[in-house]
N, C-alpha and C. Protein backbone atom coordinates (compact mmCIF):
# COMPACT_ATOMS: atom_id res chain seq x y z
N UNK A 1 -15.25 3.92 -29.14
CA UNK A 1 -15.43 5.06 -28.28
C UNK A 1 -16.66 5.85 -28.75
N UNK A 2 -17.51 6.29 -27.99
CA UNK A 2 -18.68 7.01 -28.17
C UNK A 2 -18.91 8.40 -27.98
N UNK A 3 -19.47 8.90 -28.82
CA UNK A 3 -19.49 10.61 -28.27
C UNK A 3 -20.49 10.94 -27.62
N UNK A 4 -20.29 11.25 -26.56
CA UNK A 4 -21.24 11.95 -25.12
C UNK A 4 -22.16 13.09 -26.24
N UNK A 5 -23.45 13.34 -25.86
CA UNK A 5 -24.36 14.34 -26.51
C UNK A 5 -24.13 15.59 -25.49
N UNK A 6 -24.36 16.29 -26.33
CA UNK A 6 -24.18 17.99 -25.83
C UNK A 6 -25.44 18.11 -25.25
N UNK A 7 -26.08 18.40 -23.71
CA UNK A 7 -26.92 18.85 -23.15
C UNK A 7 -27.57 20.21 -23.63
N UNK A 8 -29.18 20.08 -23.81
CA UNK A 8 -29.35 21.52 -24.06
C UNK A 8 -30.12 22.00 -23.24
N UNK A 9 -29.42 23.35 -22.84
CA UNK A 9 -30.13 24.13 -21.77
C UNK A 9 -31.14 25.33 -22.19
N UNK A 10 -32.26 25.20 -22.52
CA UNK A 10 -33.42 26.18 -22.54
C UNK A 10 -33.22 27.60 -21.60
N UNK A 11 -33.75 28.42 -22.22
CA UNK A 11 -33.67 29.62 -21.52
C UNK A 11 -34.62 29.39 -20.04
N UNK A 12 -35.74 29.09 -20.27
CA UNK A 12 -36.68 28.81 -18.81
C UNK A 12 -35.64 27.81 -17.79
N UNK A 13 -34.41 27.01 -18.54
CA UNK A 13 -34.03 26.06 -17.40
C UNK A 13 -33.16 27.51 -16.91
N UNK A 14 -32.28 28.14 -17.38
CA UNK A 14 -31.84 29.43 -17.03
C UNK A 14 -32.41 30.23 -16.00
N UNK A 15 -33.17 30.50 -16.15
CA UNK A 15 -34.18 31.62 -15.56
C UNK A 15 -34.39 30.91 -14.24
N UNK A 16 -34.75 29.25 -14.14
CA UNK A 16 -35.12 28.44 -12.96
C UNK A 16 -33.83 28.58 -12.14
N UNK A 17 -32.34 27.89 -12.90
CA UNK A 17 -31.25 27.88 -12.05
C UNK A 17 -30.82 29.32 -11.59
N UNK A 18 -31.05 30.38 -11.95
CA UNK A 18 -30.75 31.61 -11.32
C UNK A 18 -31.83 31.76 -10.16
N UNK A 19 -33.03 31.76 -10.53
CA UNK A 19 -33.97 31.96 -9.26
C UNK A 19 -33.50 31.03 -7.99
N UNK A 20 -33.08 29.54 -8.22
CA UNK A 20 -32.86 29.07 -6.85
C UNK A 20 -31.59 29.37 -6.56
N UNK A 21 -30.67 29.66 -7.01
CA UNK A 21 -29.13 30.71 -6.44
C UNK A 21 -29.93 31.93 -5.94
N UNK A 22 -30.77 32.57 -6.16
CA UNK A 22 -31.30 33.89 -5.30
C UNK A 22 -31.96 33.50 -4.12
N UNK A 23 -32.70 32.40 -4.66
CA UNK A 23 -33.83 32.62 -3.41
C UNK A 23 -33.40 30.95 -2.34
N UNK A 24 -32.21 30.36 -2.79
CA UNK A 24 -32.04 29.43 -1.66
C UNK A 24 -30.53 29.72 -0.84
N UNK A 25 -29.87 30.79 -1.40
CA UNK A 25 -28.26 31.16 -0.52
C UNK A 25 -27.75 30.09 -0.95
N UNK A 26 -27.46 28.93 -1.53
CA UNK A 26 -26.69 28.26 -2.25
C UNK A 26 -25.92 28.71 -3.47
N UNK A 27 -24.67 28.38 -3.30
CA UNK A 27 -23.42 28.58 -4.46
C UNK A 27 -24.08 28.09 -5.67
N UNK A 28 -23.09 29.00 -6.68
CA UNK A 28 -23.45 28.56 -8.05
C UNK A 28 -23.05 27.08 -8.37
N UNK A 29 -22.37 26.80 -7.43
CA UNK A 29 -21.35 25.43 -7.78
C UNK A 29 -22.51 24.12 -7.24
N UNK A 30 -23.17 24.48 -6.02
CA UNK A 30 -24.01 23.84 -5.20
C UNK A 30 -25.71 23.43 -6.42
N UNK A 31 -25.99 24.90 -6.63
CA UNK A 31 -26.55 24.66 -7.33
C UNK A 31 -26.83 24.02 -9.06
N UNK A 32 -25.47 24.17 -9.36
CA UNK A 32 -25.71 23.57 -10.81
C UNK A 32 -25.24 22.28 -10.61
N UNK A 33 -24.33 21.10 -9.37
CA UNK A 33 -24.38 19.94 -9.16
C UNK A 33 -25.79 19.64 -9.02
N UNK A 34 -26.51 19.96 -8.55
CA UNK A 34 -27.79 19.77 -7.73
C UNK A 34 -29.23 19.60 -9.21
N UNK A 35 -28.73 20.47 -9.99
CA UNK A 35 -29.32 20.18 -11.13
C UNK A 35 -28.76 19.01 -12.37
N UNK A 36 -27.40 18.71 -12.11
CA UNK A 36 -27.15 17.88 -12.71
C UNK A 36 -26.17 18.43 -14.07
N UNK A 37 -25.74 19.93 -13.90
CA UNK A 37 -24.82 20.51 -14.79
C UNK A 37 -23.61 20.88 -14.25
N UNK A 38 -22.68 20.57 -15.31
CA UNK A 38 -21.16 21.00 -14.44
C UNK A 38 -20.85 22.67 -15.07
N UNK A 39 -20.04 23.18 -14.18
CA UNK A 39 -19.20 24.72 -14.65
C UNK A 39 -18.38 24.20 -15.30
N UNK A 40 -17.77 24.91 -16.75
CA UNK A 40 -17.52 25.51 -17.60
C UNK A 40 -16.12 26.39 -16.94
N UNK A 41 -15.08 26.20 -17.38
CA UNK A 41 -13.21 26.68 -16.68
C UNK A 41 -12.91 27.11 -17.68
């Protein structure tokens, strides 16, 4: 069994995924599939 690596998210990738939740009316949910990150429960 293998251990999956922990993704790291940079502050600029931050700053990017908030700007397109403002400026495209897409869900947070829409948008972080779309980038390729899951939410956090």
């Amino acid at each position: 069994m293998s251990k999956s690596k922990r993704l790291v998210i940079t502050d600029d990738f931050k700053k990017e995924a908030v700007r397109l939740i403002a400026a495209s009316g897409r869900t947070i949910s829409q948008v972080a599939t779309g980038l390729g990150v899951g939410l956090r429960h």
